[in-house]
N, C-alpha and C. Protein backbone atom coordinates (compact mmCIF):
# COMPACT_ATOMS: atom_id res chain seq x y z
N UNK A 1 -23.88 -1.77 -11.35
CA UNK A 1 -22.74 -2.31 -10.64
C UNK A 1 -23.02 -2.32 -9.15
N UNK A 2 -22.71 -3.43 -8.18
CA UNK A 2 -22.39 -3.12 -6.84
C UNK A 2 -21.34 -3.26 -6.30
N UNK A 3 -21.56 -2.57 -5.47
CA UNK A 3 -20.19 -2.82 -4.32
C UNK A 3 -19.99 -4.03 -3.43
N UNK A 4 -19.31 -4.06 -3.13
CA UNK A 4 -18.87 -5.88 -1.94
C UNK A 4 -17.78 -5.65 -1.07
N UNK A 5 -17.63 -5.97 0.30
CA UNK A 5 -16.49 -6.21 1.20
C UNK A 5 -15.85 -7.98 0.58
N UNK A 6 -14.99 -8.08 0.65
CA UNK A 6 -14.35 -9.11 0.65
C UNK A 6 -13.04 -9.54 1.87
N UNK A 7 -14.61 -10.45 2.76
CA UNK A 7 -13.16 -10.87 3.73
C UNK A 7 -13.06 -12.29 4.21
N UNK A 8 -12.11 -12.62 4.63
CA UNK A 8 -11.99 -14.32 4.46
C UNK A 8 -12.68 -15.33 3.60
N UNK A 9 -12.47 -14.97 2.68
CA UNK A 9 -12.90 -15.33 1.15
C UNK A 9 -14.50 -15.36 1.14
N UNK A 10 -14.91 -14.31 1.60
CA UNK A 10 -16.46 -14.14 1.43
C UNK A 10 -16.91 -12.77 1.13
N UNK A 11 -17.36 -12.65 -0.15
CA UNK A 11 -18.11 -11.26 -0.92
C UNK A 11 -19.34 -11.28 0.20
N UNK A 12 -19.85 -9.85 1.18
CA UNK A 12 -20.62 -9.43 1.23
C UNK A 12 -21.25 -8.11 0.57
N UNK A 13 -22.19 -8.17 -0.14
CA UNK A 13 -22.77 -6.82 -0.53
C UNK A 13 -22.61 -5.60 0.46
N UNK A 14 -22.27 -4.20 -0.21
CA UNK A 14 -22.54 -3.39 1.07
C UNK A 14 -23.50 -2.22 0.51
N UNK A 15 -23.88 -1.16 1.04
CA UNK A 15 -24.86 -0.53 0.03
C UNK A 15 -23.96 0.96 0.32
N UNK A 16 -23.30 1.25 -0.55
CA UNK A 16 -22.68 2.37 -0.42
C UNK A 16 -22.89 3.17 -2.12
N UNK A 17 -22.89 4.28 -2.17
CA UNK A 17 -22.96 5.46 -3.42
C UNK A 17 -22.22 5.51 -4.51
N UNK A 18 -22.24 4.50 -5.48
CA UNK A 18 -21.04 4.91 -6.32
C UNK A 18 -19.95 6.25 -6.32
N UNK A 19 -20.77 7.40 -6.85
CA UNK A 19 -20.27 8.14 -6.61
C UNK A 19 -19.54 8.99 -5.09
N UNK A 20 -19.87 8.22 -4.29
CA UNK A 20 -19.47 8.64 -3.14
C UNK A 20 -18.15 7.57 -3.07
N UNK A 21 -18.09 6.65 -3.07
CA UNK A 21 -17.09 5.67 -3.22
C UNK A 21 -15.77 6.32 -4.15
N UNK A 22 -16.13 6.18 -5.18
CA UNK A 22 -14.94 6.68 -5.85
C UNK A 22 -14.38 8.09 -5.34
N UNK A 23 -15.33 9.30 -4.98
CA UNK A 23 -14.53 10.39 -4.36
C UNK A 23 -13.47 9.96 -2.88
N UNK A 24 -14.45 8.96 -2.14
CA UNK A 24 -13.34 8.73 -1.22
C UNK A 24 -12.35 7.72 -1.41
N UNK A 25 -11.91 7.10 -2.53
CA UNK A 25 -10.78 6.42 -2.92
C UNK A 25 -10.05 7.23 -3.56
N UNK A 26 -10.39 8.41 -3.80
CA UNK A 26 -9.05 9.38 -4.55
C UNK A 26 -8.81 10.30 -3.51
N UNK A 27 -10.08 10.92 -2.50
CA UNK A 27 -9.08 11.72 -1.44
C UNK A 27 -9.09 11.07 -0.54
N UNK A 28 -9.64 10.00 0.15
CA UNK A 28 -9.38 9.90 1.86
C UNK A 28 -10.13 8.44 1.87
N UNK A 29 -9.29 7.12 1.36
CA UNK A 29 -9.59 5.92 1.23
C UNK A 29 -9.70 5.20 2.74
N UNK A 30 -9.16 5.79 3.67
CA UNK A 30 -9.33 5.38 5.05
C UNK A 30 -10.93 5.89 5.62
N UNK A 31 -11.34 6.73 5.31
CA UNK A 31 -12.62 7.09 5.37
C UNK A 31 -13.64 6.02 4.68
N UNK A 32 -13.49 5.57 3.54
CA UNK A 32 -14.33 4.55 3.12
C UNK A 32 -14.45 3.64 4.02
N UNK A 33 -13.13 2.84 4.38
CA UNK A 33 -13.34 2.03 5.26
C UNK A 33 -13.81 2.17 6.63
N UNK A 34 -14.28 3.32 7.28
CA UNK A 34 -15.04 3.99 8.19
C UNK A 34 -16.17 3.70 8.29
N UNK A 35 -16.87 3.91 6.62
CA UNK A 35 -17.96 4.17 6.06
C UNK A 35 -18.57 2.57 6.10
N UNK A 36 -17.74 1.46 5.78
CA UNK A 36 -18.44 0.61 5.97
C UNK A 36 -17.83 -0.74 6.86
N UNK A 37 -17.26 0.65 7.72
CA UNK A 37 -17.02 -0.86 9.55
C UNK A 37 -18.01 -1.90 9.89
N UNK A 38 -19.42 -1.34 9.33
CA UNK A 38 -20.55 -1.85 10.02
C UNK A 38 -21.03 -3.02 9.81
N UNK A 39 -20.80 -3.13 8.26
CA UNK A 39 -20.80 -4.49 7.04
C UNK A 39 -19.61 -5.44 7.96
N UNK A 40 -18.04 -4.83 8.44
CA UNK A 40 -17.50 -5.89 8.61
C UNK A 40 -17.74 -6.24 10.04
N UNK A 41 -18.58 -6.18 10.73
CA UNK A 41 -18.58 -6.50 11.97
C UNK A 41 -18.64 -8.13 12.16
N UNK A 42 -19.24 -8.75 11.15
CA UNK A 42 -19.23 -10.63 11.76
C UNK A 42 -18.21 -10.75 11.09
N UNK A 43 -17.06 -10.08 10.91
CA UNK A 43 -15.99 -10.44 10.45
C UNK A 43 -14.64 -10.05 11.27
N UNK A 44 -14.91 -9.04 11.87
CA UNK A 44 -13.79 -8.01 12.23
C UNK A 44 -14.34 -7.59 13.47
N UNK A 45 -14.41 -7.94 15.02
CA UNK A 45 -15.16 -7.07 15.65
C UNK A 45 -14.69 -5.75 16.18
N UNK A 46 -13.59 -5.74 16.22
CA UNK A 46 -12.66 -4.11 16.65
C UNK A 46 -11.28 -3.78 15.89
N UNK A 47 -11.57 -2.80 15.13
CA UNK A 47 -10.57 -2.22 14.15
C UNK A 47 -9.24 -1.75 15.25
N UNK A 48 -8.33 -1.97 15.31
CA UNK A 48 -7.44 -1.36 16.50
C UNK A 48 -6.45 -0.32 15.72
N UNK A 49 -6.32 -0.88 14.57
CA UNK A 49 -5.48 0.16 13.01
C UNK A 49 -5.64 -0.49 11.76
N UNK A 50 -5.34 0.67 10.95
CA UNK A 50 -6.24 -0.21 9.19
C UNK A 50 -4.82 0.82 8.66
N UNK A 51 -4.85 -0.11 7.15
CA UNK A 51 -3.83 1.09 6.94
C UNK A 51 -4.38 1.03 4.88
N UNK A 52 -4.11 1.53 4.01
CA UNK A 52 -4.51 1.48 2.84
C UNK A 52 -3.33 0.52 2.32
N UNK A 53 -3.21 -0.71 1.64
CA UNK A 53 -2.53 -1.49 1.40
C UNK A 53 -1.95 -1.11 -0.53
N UNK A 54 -3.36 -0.79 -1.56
CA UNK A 54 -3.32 -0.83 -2.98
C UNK A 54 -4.99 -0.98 -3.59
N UNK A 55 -4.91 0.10 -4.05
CA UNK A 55 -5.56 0.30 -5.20
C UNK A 55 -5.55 0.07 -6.38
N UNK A 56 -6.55 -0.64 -6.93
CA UNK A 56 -6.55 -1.21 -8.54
C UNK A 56 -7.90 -0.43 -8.71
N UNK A 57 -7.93 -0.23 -9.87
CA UNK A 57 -8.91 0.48 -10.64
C UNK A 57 -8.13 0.11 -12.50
N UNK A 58 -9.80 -0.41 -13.00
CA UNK A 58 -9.76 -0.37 -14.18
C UNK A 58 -10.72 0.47 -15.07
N UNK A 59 -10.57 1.67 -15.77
CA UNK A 59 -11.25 2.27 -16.23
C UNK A 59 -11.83 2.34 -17.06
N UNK A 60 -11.68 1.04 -18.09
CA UNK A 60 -12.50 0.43 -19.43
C UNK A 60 -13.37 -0.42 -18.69
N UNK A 61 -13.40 -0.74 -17.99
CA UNK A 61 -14.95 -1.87 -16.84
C UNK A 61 -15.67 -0.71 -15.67
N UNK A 62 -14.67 0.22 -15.52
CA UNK A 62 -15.11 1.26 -14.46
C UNK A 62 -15.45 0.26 -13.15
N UNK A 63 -14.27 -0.20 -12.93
CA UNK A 63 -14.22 -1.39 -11.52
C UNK A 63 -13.01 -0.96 -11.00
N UNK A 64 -13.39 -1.22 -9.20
CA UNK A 64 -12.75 -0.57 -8.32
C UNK A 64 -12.29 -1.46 -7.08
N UNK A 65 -10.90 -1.77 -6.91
CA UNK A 65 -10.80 -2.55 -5.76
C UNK A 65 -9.52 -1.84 -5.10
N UNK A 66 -10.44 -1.73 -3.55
CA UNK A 66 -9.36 -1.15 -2.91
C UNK A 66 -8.85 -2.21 -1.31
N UNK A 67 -7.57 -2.61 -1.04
CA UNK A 67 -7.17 -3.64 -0.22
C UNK A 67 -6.33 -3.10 0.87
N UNK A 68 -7.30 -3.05 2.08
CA UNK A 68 -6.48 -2.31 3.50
C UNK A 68 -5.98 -3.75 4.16
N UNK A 69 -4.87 -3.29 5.17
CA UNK A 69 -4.55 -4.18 6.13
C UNK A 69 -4.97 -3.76 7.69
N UNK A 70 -5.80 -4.54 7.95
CA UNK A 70 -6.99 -4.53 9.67
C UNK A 70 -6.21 -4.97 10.40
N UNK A 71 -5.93 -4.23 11.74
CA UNK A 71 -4.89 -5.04 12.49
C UNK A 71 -6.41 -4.92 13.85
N UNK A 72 -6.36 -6.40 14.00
CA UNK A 72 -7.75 -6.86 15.21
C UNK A 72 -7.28 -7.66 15.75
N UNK A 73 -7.67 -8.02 16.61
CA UNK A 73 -8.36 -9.29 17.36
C UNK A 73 -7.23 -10.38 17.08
N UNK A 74 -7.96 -10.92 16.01
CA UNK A 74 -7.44 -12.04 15.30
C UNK A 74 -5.82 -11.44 14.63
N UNK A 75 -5.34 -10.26 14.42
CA UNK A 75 -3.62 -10.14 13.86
C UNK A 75 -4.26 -9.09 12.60
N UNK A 76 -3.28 -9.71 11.57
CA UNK A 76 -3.51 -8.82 10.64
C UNK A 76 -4.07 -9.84 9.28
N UNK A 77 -6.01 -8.55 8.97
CA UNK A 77 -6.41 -9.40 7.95
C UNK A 77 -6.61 -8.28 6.69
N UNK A 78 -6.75 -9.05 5.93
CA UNK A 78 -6.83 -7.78 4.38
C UNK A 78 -8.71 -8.17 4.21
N UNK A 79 -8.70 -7.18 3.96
CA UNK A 79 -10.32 -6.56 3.75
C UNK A 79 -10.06 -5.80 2.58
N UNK A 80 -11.34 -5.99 1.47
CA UNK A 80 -10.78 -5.72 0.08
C UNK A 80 -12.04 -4.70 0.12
N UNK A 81 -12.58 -3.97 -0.36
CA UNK A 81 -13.63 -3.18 -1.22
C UNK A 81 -13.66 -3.00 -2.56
N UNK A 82 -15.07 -3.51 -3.13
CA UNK A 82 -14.97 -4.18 -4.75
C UNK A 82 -16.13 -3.35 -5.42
N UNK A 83 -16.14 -2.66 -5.74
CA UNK A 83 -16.65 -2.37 -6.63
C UNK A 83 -16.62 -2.56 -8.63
N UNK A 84 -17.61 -3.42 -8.27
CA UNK A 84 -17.75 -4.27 -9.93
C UNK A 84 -19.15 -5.18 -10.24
N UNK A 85 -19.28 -5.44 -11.76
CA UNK A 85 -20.64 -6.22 -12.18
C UNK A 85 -20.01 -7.88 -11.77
N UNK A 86 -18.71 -8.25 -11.58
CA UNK A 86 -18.44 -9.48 -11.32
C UNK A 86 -17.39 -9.21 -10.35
N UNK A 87 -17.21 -9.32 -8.64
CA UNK A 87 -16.35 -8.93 -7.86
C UNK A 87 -15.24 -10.37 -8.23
N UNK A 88 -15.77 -11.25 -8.24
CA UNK A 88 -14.63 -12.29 -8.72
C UNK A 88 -14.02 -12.36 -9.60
N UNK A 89 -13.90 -11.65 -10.72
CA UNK A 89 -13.03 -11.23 -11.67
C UNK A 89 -12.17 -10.37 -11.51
N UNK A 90 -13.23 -9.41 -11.04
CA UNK A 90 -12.00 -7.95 -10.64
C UNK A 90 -10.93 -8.60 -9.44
N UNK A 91 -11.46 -9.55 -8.81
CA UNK A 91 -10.62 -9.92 -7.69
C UNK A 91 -9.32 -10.37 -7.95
N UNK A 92 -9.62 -11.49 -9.00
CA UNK A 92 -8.57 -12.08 -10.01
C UNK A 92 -7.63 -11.11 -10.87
N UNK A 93 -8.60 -10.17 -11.33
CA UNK A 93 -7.77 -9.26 -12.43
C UNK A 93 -6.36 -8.57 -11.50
N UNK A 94 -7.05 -8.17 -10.04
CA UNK A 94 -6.22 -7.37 -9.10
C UNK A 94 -4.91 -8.30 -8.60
N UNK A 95 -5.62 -9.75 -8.30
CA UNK A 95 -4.41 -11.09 -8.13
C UNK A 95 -2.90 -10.83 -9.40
N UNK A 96 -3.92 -10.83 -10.37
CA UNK A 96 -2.71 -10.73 -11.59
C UNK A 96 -2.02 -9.52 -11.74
N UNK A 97 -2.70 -8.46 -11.11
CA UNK A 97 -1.85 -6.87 -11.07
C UNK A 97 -0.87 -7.01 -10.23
N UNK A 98 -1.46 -7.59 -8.99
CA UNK A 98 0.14 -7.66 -7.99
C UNK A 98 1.16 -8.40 -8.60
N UNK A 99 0.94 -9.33 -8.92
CA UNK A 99 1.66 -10.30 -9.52
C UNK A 99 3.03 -9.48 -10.30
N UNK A 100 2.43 -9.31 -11.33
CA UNK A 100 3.53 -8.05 -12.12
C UNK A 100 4.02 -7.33 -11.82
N UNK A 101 3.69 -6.63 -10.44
CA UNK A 101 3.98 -5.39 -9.52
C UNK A 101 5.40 -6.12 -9.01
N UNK A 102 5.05 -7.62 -8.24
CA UNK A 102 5.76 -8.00 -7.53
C UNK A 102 6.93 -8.54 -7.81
């Protein structure tokens, strides 16, 4: 499986630890996004506040998407972190979770 940023509709790979990933989405998901500011830089150039928006996790695919709101530059953008064998599915699967939520 890899991991991916997803921002303005573009999957970049990022190289982060599975297992390090998932520990910081159960204690301190603002830290992940710390972890990989660096990936969003041609995207995002100064974080000014992030906040944790929703977590999806499916545990029969063992896929992980977590969706902050970046307040930059440009206003406010959602930056996703994907961990999955197909980030465009899980992306979709997560589309259809809010959905029901909402």
């Amino acid at each position: 499986m890899s991991t991916w940023i997803y921002v303005f509709d573009e999957f970049k790979p990022v190289d982060i630890d599975a297992s390090k990933l998932f520990e910081l989405a159960e204690k301190d998901p603002l830290k992940l996004l710390e972890i990989i500011k660096e990936a969003l830089v041609d995207y995002v150039k100064e974080i000014k506040d992030a906040k944790l928006y929703d977590i999806y996790f499916d545990p029969s695919r063992f896929e992980l998407l977590i969706e902050y709101i970046v307040k930059c530059k440009l206003g406010e953008v959602s930056v996703k972190i994907i961990h999955s064998q197909n980030p465009a599915v899980t992306l979709q699967k997560y589309y259809e979770h809010e959905r029901r939520l909402r």
